[in-house]
N, C-alpha and C. Protein backbone atom coordinates (compact mmCIF):
# COMPACT_ATOMS: atom_id res chain seq x y z
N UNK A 1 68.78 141.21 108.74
CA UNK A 1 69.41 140.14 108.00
C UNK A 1 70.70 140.68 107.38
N UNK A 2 71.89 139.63 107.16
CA UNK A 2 72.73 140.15 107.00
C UNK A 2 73.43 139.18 105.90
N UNK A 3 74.11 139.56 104.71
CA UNK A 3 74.69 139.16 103.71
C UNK A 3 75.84 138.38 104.39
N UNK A 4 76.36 137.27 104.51
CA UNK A 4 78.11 136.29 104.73
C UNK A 4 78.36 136.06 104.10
N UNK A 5 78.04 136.08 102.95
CA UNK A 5 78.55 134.85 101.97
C UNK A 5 78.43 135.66 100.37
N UNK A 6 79.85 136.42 99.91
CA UNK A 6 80.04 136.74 98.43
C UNK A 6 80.05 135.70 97.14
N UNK A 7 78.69 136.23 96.59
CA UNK A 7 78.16 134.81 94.99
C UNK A 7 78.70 135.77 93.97
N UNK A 8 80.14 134.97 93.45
CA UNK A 8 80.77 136.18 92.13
C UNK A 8 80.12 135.34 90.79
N UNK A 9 79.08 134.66 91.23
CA UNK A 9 78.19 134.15 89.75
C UNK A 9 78.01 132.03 89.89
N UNK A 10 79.14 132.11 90.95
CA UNK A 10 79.06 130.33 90.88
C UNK A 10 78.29 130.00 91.52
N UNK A 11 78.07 128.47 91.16
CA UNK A 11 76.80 128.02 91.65
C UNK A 11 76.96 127.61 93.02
N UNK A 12 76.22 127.69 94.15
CA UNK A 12 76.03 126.84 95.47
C UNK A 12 75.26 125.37 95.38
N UNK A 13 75.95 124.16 95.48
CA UNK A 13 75.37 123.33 95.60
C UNK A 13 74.94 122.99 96.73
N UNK A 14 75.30 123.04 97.92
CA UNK A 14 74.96 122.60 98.68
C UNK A 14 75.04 123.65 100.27
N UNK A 15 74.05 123.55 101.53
CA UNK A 15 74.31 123.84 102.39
C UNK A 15 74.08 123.37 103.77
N UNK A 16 74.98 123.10 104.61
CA UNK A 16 74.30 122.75 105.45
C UNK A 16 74.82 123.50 106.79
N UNK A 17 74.06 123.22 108.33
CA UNK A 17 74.40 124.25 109.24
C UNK A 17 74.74 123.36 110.42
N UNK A 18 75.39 123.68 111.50
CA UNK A 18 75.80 123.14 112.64
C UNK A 18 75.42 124.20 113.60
N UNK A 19 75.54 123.98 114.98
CA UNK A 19 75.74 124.65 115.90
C UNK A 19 76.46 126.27 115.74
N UNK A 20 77.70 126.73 115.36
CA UNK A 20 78.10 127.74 115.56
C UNK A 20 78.62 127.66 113.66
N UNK A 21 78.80 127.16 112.94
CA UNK A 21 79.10 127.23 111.54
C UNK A 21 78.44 126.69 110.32
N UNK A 22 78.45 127.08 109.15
CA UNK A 22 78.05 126.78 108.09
C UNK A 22 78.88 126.34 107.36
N UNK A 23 78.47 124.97 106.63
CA UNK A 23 79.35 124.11 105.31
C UNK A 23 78.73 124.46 104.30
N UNK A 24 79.47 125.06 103.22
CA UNK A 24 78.71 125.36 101.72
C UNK A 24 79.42 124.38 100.82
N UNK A 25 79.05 123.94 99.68
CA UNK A 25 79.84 123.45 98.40
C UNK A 25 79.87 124.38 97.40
N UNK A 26 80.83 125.19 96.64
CA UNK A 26 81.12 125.83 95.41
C UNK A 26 81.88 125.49 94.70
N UNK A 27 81.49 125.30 93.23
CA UNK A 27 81.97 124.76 92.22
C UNK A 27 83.84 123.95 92.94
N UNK A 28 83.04 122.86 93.25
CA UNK A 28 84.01 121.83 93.43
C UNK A 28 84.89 121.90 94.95
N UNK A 29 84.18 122.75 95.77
CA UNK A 29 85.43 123.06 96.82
C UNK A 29 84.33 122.98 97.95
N UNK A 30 84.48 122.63 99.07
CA UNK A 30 83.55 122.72 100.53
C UNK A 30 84.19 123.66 101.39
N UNK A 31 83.49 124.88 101.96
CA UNK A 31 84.15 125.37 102.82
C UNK A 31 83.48 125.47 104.09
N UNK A 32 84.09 125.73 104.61
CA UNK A 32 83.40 126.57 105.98
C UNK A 32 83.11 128.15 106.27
N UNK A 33 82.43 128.49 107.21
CA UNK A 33 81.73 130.24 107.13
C UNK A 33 81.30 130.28 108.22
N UNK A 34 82.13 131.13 109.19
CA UNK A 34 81.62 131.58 110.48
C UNK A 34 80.29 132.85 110.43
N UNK A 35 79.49 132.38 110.61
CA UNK A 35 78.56 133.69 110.26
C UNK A 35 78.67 134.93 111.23
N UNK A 36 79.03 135.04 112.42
CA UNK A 36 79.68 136.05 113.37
C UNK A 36 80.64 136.79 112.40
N UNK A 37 81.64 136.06 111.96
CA UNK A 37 82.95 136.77 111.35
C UNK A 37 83.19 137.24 109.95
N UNK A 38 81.77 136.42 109.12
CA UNK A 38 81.70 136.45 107.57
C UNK A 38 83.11 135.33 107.20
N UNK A 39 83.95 135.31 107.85
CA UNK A 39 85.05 134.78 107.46
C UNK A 39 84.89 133.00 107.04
N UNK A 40 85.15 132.76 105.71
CA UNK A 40 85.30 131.44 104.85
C UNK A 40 86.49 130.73 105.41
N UNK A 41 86.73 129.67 104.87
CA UNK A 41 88.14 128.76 105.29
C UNK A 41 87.93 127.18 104.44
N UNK A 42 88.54 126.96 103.58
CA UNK A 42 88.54 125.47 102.98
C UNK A 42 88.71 124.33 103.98
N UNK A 43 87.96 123.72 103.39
CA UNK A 43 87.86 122.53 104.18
C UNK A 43 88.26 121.11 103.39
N UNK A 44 89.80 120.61 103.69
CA UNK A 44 90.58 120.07 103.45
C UNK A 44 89.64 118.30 103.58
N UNK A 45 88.81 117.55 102.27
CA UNK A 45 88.01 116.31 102.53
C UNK A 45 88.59 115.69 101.63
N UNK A 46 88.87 114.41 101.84
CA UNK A 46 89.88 113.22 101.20
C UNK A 46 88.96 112.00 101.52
N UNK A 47 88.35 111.58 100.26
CA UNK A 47 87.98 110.14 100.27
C UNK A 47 88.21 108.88 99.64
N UNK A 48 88.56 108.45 100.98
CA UNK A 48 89.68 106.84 99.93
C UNK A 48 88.68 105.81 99.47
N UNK A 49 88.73 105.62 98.12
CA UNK A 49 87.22 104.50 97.44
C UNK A 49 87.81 103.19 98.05
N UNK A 50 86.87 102.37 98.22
CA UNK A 50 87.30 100.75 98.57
C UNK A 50 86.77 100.31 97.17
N UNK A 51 88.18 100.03 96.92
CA UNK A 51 88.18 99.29 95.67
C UNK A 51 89.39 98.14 95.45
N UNK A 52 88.08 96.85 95.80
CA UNK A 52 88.71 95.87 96.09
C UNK A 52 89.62 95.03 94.75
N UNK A 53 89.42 95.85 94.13
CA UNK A 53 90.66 95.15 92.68
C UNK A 53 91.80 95.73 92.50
N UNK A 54 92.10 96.87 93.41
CA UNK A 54 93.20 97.53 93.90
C UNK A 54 94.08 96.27 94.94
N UNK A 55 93.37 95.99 95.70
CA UNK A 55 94.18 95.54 96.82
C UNK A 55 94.32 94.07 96.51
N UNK A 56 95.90 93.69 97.02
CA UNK A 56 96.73 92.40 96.96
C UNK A 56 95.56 91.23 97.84
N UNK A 57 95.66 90.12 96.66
CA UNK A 57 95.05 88.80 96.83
C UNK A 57 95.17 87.73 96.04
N UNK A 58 94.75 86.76 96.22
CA UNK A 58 95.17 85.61 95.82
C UNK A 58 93.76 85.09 95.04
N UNK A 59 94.42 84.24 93.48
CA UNK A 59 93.45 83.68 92.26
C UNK A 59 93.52 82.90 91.93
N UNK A 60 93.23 81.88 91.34
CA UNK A 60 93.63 80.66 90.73
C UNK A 60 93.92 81.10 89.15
N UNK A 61 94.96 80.80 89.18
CA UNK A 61 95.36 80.82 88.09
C UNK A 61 96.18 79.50 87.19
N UNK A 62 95.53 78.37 87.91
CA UNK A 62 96.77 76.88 87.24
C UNK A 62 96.24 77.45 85.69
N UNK A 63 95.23 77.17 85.41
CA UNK A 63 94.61 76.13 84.14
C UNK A 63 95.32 78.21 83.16
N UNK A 64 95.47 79.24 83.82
CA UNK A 64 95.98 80.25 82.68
C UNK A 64 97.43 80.24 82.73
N UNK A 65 98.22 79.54 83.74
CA UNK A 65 99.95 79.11 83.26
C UNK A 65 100.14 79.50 81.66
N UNK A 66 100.79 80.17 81.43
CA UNK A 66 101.49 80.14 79.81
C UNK A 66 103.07 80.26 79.78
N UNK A 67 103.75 80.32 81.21
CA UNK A 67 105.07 79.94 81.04
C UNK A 67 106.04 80.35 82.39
N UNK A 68 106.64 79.45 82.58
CA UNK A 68 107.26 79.59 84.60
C UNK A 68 108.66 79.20 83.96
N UNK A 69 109.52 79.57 85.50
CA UNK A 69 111.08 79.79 84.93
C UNK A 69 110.99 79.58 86.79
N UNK A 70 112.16 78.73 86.53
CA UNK A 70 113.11 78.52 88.51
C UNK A 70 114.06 79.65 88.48
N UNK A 71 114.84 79.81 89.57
CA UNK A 71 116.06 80.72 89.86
C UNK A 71 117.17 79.48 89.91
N UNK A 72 118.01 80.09 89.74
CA UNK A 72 119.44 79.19 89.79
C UNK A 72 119.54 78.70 90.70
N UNK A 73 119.17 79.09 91.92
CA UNK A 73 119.39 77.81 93.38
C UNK A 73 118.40 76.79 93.44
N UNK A 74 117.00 77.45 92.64
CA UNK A 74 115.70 76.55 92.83
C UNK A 74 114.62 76.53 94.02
N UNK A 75 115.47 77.66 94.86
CA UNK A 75 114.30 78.23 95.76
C UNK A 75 113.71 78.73 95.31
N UNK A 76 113.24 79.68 94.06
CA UNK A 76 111.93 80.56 93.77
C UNK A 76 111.72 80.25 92.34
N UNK A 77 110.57 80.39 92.14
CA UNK A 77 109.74 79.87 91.06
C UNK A 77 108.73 81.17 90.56
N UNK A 78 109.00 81.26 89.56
CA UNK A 78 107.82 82.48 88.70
C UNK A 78 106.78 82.20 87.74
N UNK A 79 105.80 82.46 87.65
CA UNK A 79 104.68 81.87 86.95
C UNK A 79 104.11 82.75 86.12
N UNK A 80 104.29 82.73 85.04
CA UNK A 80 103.31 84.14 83.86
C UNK A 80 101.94 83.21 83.72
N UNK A 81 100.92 84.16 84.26
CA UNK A 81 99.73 84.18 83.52
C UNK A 81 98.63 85.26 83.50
N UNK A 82 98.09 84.98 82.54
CA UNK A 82 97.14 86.60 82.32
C UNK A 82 95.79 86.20 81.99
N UNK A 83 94.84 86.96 81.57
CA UNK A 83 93.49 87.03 81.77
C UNK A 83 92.74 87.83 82.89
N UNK A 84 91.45 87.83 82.64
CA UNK A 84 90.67 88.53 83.15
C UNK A 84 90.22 88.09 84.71
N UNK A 85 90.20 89.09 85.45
CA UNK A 85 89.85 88.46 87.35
C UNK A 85 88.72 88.76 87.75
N UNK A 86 88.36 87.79 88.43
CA UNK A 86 86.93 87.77 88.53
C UNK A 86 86.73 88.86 89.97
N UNK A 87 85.80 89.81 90.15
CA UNK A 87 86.06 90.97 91.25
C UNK A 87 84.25 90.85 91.91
């Protein structure tokens, strides 16, 4: 049996194994670990939340109108209103 993997005191949360490599989690970072080579390497994970009160849509808002203004030609029209959206 053979030691890969240097613990300078942090915790391992997690491990799991594949075919030819190992994924560890340490304090906040996932890496990878060739066990042939001992050799580590970060593993670059990006997760985008769906969070649908982020993204552009459409509300009813007549009955919260509290004050609209035209443009000087009268093609565009602006509408202030505020309150809480229902998600």
């Amino acid at each position: 049996m053979k030691q890969v993997i240097e613990n300078k005191g942090l915790d391992f949360k997690s491990l799991s194994a594949g075919p030819d490599t190992l994924v560890y989690e340490q304090v906040w970072r996932d890496l990878l670990i060739d066990p042939a080579s001992g050799k580590s390497k970060k593993v670059g994970i990006r997760i985008a939340g769906d969070l649908p009160a982020t993204r552009p849509h459409y509300e009813k808002v007549g009955e919260k109108i509290q004050s609209a203004a035209i443009s000087p030609t009268g093609a565009r029209a602006v509408f202030e209103a505020r309150g809480e959206g229902k998600f």
